[in-house]
Each structure stands twice: as structure tokens, then as C-alpha cells.
Protein backbone atom coordinates (compact mmCIF):
# COMPACT_ATOMS: atom_id res chain seq x y z
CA UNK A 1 -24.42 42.63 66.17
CA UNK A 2 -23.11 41.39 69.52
CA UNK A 3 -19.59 42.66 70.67
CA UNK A 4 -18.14 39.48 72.86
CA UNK A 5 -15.14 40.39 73.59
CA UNK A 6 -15.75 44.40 74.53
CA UNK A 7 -18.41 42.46 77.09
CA UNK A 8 -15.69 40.43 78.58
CA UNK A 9 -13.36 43.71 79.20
CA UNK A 10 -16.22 46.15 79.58
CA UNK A 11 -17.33 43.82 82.67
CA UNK A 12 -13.50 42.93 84.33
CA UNK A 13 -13.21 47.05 84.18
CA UNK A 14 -16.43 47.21 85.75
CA UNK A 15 -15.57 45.56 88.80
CA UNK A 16 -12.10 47.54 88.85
CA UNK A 17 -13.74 50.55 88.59
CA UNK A 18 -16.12 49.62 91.46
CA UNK A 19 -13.01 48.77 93.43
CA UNK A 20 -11.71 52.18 93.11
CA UNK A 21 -15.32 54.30 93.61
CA UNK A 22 -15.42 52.28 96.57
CA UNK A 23 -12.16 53.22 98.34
CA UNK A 24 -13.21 56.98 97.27
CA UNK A 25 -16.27 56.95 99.04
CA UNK A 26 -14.58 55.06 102.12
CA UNK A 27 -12.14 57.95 102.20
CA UNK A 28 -14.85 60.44 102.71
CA UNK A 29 -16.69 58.59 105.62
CA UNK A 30 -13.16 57.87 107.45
CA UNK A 31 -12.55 61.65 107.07
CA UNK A 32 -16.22 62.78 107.14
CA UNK A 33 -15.53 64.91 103.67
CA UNK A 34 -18.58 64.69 101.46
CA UNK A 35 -17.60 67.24 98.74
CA UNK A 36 -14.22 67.94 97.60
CA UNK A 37 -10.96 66.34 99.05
CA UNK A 38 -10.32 68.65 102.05
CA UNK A 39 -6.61 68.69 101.09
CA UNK A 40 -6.47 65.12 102.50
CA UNK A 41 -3.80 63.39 100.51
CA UNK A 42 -5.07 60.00 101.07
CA UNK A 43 -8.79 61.47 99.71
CA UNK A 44 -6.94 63.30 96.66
CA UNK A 45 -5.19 60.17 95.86
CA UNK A 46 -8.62 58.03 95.95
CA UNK A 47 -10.28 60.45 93.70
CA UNK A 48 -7.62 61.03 91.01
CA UNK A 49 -7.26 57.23 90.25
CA UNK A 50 -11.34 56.76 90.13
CA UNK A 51 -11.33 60.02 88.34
CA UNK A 52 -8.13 58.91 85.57
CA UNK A 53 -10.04 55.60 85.26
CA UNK A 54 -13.56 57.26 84.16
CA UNK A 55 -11.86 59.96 81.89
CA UNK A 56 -10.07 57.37 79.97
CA UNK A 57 -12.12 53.73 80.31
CA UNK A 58 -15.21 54.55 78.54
CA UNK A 59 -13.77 56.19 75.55
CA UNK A 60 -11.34 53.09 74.80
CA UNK A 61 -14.39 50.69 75.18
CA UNK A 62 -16.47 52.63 72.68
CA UNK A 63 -13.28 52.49 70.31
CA UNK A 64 -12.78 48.28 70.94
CA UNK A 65 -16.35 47.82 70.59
CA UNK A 66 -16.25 49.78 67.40
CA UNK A 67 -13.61 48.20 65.98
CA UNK A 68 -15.43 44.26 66.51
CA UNK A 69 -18.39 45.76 65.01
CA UNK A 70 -16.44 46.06 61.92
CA UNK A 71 -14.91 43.23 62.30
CA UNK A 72 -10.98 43.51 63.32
CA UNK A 73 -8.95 40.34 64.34
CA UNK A 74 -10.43 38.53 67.85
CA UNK A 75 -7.01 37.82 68.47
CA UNK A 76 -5.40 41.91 68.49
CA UNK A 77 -8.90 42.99 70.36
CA UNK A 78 -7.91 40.23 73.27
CA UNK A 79 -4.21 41.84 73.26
CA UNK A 80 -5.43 45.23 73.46
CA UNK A 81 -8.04 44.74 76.07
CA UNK A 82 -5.29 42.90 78.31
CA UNK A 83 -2.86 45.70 77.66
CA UNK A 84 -5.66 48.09 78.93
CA UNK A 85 -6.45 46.24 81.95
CA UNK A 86 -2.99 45.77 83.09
CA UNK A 87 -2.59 49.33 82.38
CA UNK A 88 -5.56 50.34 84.25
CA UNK A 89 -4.24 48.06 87.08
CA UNK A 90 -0.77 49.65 87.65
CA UNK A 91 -1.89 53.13 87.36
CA UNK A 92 -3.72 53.57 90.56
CA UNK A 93 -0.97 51.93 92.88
CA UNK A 94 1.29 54.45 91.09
CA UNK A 95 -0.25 57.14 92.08
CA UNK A 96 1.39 58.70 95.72
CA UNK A 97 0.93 62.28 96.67
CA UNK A 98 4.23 64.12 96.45
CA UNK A 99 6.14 60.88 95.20
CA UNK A 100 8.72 61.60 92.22
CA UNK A 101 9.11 59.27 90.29
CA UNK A 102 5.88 57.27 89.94
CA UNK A 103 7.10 54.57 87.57
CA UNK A 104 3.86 52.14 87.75
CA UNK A 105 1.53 55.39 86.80
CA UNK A 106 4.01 55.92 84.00
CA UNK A 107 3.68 52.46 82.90
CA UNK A 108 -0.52 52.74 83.36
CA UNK A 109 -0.73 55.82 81.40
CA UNK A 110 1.90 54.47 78.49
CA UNK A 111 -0.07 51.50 77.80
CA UNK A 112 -3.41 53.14 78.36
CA UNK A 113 -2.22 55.79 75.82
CA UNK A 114 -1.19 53.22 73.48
CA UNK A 115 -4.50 50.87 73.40
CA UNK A 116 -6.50 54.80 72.71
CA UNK A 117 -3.96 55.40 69.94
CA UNK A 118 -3.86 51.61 68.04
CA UNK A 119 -7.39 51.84 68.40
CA UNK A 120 -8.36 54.94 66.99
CA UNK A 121 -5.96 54.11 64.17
CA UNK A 122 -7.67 50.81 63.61
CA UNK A 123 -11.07 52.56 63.57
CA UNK A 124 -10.06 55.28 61.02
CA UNK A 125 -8.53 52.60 58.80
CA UNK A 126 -12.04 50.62 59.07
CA UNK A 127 -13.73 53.54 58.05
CA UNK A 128 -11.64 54.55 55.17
CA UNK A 129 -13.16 51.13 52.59
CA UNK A 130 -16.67 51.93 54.40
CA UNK A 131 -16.65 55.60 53.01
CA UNK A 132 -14.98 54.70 49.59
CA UNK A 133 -17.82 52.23 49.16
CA UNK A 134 -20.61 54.58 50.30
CA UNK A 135 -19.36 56.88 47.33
CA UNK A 136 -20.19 54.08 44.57
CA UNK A 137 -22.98 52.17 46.77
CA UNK A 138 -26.10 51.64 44.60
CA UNK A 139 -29.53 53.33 46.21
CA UNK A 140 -30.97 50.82 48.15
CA UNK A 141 -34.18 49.47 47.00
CA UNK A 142 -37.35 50.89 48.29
CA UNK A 143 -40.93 48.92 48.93
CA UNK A 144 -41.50 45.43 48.88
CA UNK A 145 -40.68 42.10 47.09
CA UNK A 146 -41.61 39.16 47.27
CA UNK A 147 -39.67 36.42 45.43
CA UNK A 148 -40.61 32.28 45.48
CA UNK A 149 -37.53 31.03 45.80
CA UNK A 150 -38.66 27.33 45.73
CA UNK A 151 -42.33 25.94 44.75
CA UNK A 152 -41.79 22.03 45.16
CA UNK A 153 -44.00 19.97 47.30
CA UNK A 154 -42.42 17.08 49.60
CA UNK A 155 -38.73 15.99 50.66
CA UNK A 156 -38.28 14.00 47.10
CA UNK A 157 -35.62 15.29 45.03
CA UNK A 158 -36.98 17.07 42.30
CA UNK A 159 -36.01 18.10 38.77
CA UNK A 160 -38.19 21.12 37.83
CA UNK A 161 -39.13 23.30 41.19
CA UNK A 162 -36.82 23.59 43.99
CA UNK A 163 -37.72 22.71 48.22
CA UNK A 164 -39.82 25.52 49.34
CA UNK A 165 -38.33 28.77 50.14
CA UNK A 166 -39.83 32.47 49.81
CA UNK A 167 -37.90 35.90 50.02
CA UNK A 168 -39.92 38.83 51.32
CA UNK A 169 -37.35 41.87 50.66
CA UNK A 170 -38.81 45.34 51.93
CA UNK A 171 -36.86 48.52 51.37
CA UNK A 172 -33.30 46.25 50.74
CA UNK A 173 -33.92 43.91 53.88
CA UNK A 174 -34.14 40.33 53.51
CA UNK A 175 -36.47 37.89 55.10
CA UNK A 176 -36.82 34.13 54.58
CA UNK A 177 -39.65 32.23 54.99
CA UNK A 178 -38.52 28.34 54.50
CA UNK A 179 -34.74 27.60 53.74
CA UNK A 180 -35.45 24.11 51.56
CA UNK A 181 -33.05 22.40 50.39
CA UNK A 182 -30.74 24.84 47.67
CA UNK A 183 -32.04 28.11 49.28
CA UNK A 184 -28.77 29.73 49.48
CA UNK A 185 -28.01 28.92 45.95
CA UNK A 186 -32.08 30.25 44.61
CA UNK A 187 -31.22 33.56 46.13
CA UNK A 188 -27.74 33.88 44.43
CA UNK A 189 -30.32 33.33 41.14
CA UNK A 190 -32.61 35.92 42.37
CA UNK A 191 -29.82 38.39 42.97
CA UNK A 192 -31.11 38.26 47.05
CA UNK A 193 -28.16 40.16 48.54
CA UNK A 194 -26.79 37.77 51.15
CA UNK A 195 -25.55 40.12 53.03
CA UNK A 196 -29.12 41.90 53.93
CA UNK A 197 -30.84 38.98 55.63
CA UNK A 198 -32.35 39.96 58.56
CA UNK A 199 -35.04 37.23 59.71
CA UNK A 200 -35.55 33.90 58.58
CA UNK A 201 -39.41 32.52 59.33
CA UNK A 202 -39.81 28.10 59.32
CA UNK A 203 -43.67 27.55 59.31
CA UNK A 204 -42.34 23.65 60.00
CA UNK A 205 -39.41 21.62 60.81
CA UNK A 206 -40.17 18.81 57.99
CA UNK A 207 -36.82 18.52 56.12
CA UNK A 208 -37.86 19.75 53.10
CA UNK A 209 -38.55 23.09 54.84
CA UNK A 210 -35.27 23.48 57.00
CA UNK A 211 -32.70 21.39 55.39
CA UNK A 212 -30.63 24.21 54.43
CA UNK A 213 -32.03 26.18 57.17
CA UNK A 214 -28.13 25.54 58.69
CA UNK A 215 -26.97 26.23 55.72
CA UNK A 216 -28.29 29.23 54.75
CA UNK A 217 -26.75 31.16 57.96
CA UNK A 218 -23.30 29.54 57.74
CA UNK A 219 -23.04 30.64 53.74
CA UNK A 220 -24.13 33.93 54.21
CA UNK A 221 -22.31 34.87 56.98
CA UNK A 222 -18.96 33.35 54.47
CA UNK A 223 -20.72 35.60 51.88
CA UNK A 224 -20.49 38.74 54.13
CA UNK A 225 -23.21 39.04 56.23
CA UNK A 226 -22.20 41.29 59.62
CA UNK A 227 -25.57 41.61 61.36
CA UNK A 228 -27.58 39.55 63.44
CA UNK A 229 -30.10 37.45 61.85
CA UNK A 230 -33.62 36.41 64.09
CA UNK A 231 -34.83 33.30 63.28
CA UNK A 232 -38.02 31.76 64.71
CA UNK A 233 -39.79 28.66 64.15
CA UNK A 234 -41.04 26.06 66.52
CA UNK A 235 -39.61 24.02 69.13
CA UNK A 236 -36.61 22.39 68.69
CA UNK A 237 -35.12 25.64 66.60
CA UNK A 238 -33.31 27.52 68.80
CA UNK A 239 -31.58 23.55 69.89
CA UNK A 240 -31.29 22.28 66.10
CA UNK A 241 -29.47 26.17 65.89
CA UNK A 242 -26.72 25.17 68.24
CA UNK A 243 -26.34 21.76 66.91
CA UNK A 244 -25.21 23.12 63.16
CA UNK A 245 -23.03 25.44 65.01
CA UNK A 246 -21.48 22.42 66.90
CA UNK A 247 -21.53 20.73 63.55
CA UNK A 248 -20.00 22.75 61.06
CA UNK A 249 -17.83 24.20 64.57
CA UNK A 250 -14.58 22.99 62.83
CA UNK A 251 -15.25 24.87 59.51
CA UNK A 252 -15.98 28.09 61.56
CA UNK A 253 -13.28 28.01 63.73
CA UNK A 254 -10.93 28.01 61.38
CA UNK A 255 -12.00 30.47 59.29
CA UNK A 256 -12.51 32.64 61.87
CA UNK A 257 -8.38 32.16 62.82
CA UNK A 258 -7.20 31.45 59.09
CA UNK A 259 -9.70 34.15 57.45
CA UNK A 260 -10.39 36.51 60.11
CA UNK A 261 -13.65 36.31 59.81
CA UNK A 262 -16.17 37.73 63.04
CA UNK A 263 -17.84 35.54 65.18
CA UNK A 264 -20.72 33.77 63.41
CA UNK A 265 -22.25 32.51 66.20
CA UNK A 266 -23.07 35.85 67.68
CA UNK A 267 -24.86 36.67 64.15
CA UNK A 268 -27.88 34.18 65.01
CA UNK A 269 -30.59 34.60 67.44
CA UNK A 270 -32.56 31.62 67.26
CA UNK A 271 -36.13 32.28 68.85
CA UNK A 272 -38.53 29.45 69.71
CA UNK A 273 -42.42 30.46 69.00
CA UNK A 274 -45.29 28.89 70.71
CA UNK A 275 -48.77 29.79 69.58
CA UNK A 276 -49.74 33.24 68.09
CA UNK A 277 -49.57 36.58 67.99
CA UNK A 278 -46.90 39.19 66.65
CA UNK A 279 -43.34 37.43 67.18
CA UNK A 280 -41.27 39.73 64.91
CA UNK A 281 -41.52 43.92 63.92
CA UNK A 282 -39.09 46.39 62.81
CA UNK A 283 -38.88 49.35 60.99
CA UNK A 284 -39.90 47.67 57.86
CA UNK A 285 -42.66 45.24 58.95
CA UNK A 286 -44.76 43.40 61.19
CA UNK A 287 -44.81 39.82 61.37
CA UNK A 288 -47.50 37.74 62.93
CA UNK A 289 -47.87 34.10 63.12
CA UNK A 290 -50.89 31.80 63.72
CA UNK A 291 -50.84 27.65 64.16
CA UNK A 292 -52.41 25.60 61.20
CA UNK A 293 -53.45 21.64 61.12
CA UNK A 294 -50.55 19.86 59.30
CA UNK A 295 -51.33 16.45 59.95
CA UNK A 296 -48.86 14.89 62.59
CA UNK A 297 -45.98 18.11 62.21
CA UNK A 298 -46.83 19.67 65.02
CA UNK A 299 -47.11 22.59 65.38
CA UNK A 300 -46.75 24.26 61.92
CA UNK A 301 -47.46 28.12 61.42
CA UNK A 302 -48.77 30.23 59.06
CA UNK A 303 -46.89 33.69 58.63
CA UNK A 304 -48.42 37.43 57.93
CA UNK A 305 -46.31 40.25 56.84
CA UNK A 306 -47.24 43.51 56.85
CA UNK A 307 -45.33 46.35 55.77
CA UNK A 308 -46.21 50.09 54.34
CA UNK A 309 -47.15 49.14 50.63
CA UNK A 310 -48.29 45.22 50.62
CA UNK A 311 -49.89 42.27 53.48
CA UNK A 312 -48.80 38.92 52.20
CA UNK A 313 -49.71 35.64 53.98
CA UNK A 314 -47.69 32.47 53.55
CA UNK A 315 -50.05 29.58 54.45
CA UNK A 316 -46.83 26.84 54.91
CA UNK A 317 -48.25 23.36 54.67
CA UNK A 318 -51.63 23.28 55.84
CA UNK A 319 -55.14 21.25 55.61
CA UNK A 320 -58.22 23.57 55.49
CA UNK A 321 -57.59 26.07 58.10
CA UNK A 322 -60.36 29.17 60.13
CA UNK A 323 -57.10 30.13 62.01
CA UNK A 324 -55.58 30.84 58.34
CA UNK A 325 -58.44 32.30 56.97
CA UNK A 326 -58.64 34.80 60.02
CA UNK A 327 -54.77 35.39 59.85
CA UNK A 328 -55.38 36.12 56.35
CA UNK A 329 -58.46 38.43 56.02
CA UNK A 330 -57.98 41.75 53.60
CA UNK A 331 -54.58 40.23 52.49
CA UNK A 332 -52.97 41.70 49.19
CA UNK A 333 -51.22 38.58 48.48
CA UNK A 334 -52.09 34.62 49.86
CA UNK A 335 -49.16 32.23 48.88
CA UNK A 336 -50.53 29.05 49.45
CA UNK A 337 -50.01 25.47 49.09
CA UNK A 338 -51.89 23.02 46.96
CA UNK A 339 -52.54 19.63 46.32
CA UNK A 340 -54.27 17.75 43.56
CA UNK A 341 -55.81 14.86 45.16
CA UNK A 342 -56.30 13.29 42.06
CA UNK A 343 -52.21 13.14 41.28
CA UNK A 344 -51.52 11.25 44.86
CA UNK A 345 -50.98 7.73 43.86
CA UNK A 346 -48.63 9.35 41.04
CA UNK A 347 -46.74 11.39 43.67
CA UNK A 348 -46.56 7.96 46.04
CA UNK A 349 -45.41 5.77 43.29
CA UNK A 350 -42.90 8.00 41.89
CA UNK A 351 -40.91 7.45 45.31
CA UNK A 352 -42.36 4.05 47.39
CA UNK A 353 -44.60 2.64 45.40
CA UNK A 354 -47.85 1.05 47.40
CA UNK A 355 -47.30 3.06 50.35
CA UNK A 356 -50.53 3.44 51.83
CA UNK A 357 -49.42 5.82 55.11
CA UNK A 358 -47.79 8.18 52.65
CA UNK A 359 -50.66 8.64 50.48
CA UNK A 360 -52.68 9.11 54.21
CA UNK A 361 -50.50 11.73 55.02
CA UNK A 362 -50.52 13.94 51.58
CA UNK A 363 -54.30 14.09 51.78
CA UNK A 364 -54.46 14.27 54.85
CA UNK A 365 -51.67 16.61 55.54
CA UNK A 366 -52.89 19.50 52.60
CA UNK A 367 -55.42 21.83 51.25
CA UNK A 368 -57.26 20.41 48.33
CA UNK A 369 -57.10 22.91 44.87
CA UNK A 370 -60.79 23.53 45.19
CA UNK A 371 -60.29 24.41 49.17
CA UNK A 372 -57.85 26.29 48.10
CA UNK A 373 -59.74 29.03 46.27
CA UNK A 374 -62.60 28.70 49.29
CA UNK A 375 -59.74 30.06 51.58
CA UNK A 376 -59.07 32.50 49.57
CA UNK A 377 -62.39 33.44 49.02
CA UNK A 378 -63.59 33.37 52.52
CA UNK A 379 -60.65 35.63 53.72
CA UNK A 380 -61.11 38.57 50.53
CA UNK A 381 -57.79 38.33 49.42
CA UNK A 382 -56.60 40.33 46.22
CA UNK A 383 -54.40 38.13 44.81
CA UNK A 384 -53.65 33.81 45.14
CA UNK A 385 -50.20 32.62 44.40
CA UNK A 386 -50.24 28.90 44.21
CA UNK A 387 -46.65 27.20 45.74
CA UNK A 388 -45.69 24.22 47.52
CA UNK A 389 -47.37 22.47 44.39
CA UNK A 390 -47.99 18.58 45.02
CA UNK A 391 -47.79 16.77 42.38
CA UNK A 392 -44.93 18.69 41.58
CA UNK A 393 -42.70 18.31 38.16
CA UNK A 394 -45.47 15.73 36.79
CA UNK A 395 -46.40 16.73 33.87
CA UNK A 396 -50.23 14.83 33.61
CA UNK A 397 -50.64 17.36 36.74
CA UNK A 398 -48.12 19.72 37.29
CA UNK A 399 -49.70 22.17 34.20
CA UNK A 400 -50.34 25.86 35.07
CA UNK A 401 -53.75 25.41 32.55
CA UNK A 402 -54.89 22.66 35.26
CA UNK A 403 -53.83 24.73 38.79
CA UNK A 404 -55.88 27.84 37.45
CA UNK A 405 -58.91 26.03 36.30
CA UNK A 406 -59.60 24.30 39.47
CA UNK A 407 -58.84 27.20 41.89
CA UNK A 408 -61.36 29.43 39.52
CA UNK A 409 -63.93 27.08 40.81
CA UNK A 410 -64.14 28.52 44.04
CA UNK A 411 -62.01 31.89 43.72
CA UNK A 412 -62.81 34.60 41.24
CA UNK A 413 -59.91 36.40 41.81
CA UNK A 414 -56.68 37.00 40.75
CA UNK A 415 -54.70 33.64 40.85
CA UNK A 416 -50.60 32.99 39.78
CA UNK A 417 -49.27 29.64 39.74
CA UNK A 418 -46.20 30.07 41.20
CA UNK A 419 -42.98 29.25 39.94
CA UNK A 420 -39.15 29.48 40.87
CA UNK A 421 -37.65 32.42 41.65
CA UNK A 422 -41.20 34.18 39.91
CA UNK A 423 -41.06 38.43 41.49
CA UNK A 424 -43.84 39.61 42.68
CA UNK A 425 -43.51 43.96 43.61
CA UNK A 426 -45.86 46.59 45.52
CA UNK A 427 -45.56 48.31 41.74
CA UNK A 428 -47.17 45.88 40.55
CA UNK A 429 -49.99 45.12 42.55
CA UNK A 430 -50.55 49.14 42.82
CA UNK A 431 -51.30 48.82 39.46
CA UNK A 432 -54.26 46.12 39.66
């Protein structure tokens, strides 16, 4: 998490504490002293207010920044790192070899005293919840998840599967892949901790795969969320990321004054990818991404995750794709989206009837059920989880009895239709 406001006092004490090395070593070449202070008052003085500053300056910076990782008030952190500048400010003009009484070092060292002391009070009263909680926390979860949050196909609203949305949770941390429309609320169903996102993955900007892509952020950061989140996705991310903060700027302002909430824009780093390659690793896993024919959305990504017990690959929305079936080769899992060609004109006419360009775009846009399994086969993958389902919620098509029988044609593994917030574990696929 980024500390703001220690930056903004950690770099005005910088250049004070430059000011006062600088007069120290301009001593020594005036009197030609390099070691020690020759009894030289106007040396002695130089180094005892560079040396004061450098006994005391780091410690209360370490303290403030600290205390705004755990989130104290903006507003007291701004009045304490004033108080210590001013402080720091008046106590080297106080300082004058045999000069009694040396009221502007008193006044330095009483308000330098007092930020150390409010400070460390502040950070032992932070820590006193923090180590009441560790005593009943819950052991935190260990392998990986993966949880379909969403499973519909297209920007229609729909009754039965919700926008597309994945959860890929490994050893408690959280990553999205997709924040659809309701994505915040599906992982509040799936018992996703808010809290532990960490990296949120868009394979495309069509709305039905970021429209709560905003939203997501903004309501877990008001659920509790204290790190930094990475996102990455293509260009315009990291700009549609700084619109919704300029949007919703109102509603997180003031909760940051009336609540006392931490800065929420610091939380998000919004990263703009461009072709493939690994974009994303921590201690948990890998990601790599690789572009993938989506019609005119370009460019859309497929996503690989790899991580000590499981490899899953989420295709986003794709036509047949080499660069998917190389990005997926050896895979544990494939989630992958699907379309029945022969439910289009039921998909079109459910929302414009006649459309001609939209029923272009669907075929043109997907991977055919048949393809599907092909993919699959091609790249040796254990297991095929079918999401992003077009038709979806129509019941002549949208039948799990259908999905399977058509993907067996061409895949003679093991194949799950996906559904809404369906679990998939490492346990699990240990097991097969």
C-alpha cells in the first residue's frame, strides 16, 4: 500500500536535511577539518544539528508511515508531519555554542518529542485490534480455487447466469478475471473475502466484461480492503481507471473525511498490457497472457495461471485460436467459452430482432461447441469447463445434456458445464 502523505514529509525533510549536511561539510573545507570538529564551535554547531536531525527524523517517519499503513486519520498525519517540520526547522537555529537559554531548540525538541510520543501511542493503539484479531483469525486457506462467478454470454440482461466473472483464490489471495456486471455481489455469494483481492485480469473491455470492473474496486475497498490491487487489461484501462475515480470522486471524498476511510485511490494500480508474455507473478502464481481473435474487440487476451498445485487457462471471448491452444498446452483446467451456432437467431431475436450485424458478430466473434473440444484436444488439457455460454438462459439450448454431447464430439476428456458460482479445488482434481 502506498503511504502519500509520509512521501510528502519524508521528501520536504529530505531537502532540510540536505540543507544542514551541506553547511557541515562547508564547515570542514572553510576550516580544512575532515574528521572530528577540531573544537571549532562553528563546526560543532554544524554537526550537532545534522547529527539531532538524523537521530530523530528517520525513526518518526517509520512511525507516520506506519500509522497510514493502518490507516489513521489523513487529517492528524498532515498535523503531525507539520508539527515535525516546524520543529525540525527551529531546532537548528537554536542551537549556539555556549548560549543559555536556547529557547527555539527548546521549542524544536518539544514538538519533535511530542510527534515521536502521539505517534508511537497511535501505533500501539493500531496494533492492539490487529493482535486481538490474530488470536481468533481463522487459518487461512491453503492451495487453489477456482470459482465461476458469472457464466452468461453477451451484454443482455439475463435471468439465469450472471455477466462473466471468475475468482482464482490461491492460498487466501484473490484474483479476478472479468468483473461483469454483479461481480461484487457473486463473490459476497461465494464467500470471496473482499478484503483479499489482489489482481483483477479483463481479457476485454466489452461491457459485459468490465461493467462493474469500477465497481468492484470502489466496494471492496468500502468493504475493507487495505492493499493495493494490480489490475491489467488492455488499452484504455489504466484511463477508464481514473475516470471511475473522477466519477464516483464525490462518494470517496467524503467518506474518506466523514468515515475516515484511507485513500482508495492509492489502492489501484491500473497496468495497461500490450501483447504477451508474463505480466503478473507473486508468491502465489504466475500469470501469463497471450492475444486471441475476438472479432472487432481488439485486442482481447487469453489468461494462464500457474501456481504450485493447478495451471488453469481462461480463454475470454475468442474464435478458434493457435495462440490459445499454445498458451494452453498441459493445462489442468481450460475455462472456455462456447457458442451454439445453431441457437443464434434465438439469441438475436430475444434482444433486436432481424439484426443481421449482430448475428455476424456472435459467429463470427466465438468458438463453435465442436471447436471447442478440438482446442481442448489439440492443447492435452485435463479438464474443460464450459462458461461464457451463448445461448445463455434458453432453455431449447441452454441444457447441460446438449453442451456435453457436442463437446464429446471432439474432446474425450473430462468436460463441466459451468455454472454460477460452481468451485472447482486442487483437492479435487488431485483426485482424478
Amino acid at each position: 500500500m502506498l503511504v502519500p502523505i509520509t512521501a510528502l514529509y519524508a521528501g520536504a525533510l529530505g531537502l532540510l536535511m540536505l540543507v544542514l549536511a551541506s553547511r557541515v561539510s562547508a564547515e570542514r573545507i572553510r576550516l580544512g577539518a575532515s574528521l572530528g570538529t577540531d573544537a571549532a564551535p562553528s563546526l560543532l554547531e554544524a554537526v550537532r544539528r545534522h547529527g539531532n536531525f538524523v537521530e530523530w527524523v528517520p525513526f518518526i517517519l517509520l512511525l507516520m508511515a506506519s500509522c497510514e499503513l493502518n490507516g489513521f486519520d489523513s487529517d492528524y498525519l498532515h498535523v503531525a508531519g507539520l508539527t515535525l517540520l516546524f520543529g525540525r526547522v527551529l531546532h537548528p537555529f537554536g542551537i549556539k555554542h555556549k548560549v543559555i537559554p536556547q529557547p527555539l531548540r527548546a521549542a524544536g525538541t518539544i514538538l519533535t518529542f511530542g510527534v515521536a510520543l502521539a505517534l508511537s501511542v497511535v501505533a500501539m493503539w493500531q496494533w492492539l485490534p490487529s493482535a486481538q484479531a490474530q488470536q481468533t483469525q481463522q487459518p487461512q486457506p491453503v492451495g487453489t480455487r477456482l470459482i465461476l462467478l458469472g457464466t452468461a454470454g453477451g451484454p443482455a440482461i439475463k435471468k439465469l447466469r450472471a455477466q462473466p466473472a471468475n475468482a482464482v483464490i490461491v492460498n487466501g489471495s484473490v484474483c479476478i478475471v472479468d468483473a461483469g456486471n454483479g461481480v461484487a455481489r457473486q463473490m459476497a455469494l461465494a464467500d470471496v473475502p473482499p478484503q483479499a483481492l489482489r489482481a483483477v485480469f479483463i481479457t476485454h473491455l466489452h461491457s459485459d466484461h468490465v461493467a462493474d470492473y469500477g465497481t468492484l474496486l470502489l466496494r471492496a475497498w468500502q468493504s475493507g480492503l487495505k492493499c493495493v490491487v494490480d489490475t491489467y487489461g488492455p488499452v484504455p484501462l489504466a484511463a477508464m481507471t481514473v475516470s471511475y475515480l473522477q466519477y464516483m470522486d464525490w462518494d470517496i471524498q467524503l467518506r474518506i473525511r466523514d468515515e475516515k476511510r484511507p485513500p482508495f485511490a492509492g489502492l489501484v494500480r491500473a497496468h495497461n498490457i500490450s501483447g504477451g508474455g508474463l505480466i503478473y507473478q507473486d508468491e502465489n502464481v504466475k500469470v501469463t497472457a497471450t492475444e486471441v481473435p475476438h472479432d472487432a474487440a481488439k485486442p482481447a487476451y487469453a489468461y494462464r495461471f500457474d501456481t504450485a498445485d493447478l495451471a488453469i487457462v481462461f480463454s475470454g471471448d475468442t474464435a478458434s485460436s493457435e495462440n490459445l491452444i499454445k498458451l494452453a498446452a498441459g493445462a489442468d483446467i481450460l475455462v472456455h467459452e462456447v457458442v451454439n451456432i445453431d441457437g443464434v437467431d434465438a439469441t438475436v431475436n430475444e434482444t433486436d430482432p432481424g439484426n443481421e450485424a449482430l448475428k455476424r458478430h456472435v459467429i463470427a466473434a466465438h468458438t463453435p461447441i465442436e471447436e471447442v473440444g478440438r482446442v481442448a484436444t489439440q492443447a492435452k488439457v485435463k479438464k474443460r469447463v464450459l462458461s461464457h455460454v451463448v445461448p445463455t438462459g434458453q432453455r431449447a439450448f441452454d441444457q447441460p445434456e446438449l453442451w456435453l454431447q457436442s463437446v464429446r464430439k471432439t474432446y474425450k476428456g473430462e468436460v463441466v458445464v459451468g455454472e454460477d458460482l460452481l468451485q472447482i479445488t486442487a483437492t479435487a482434481e488431485a483426485k482424478n
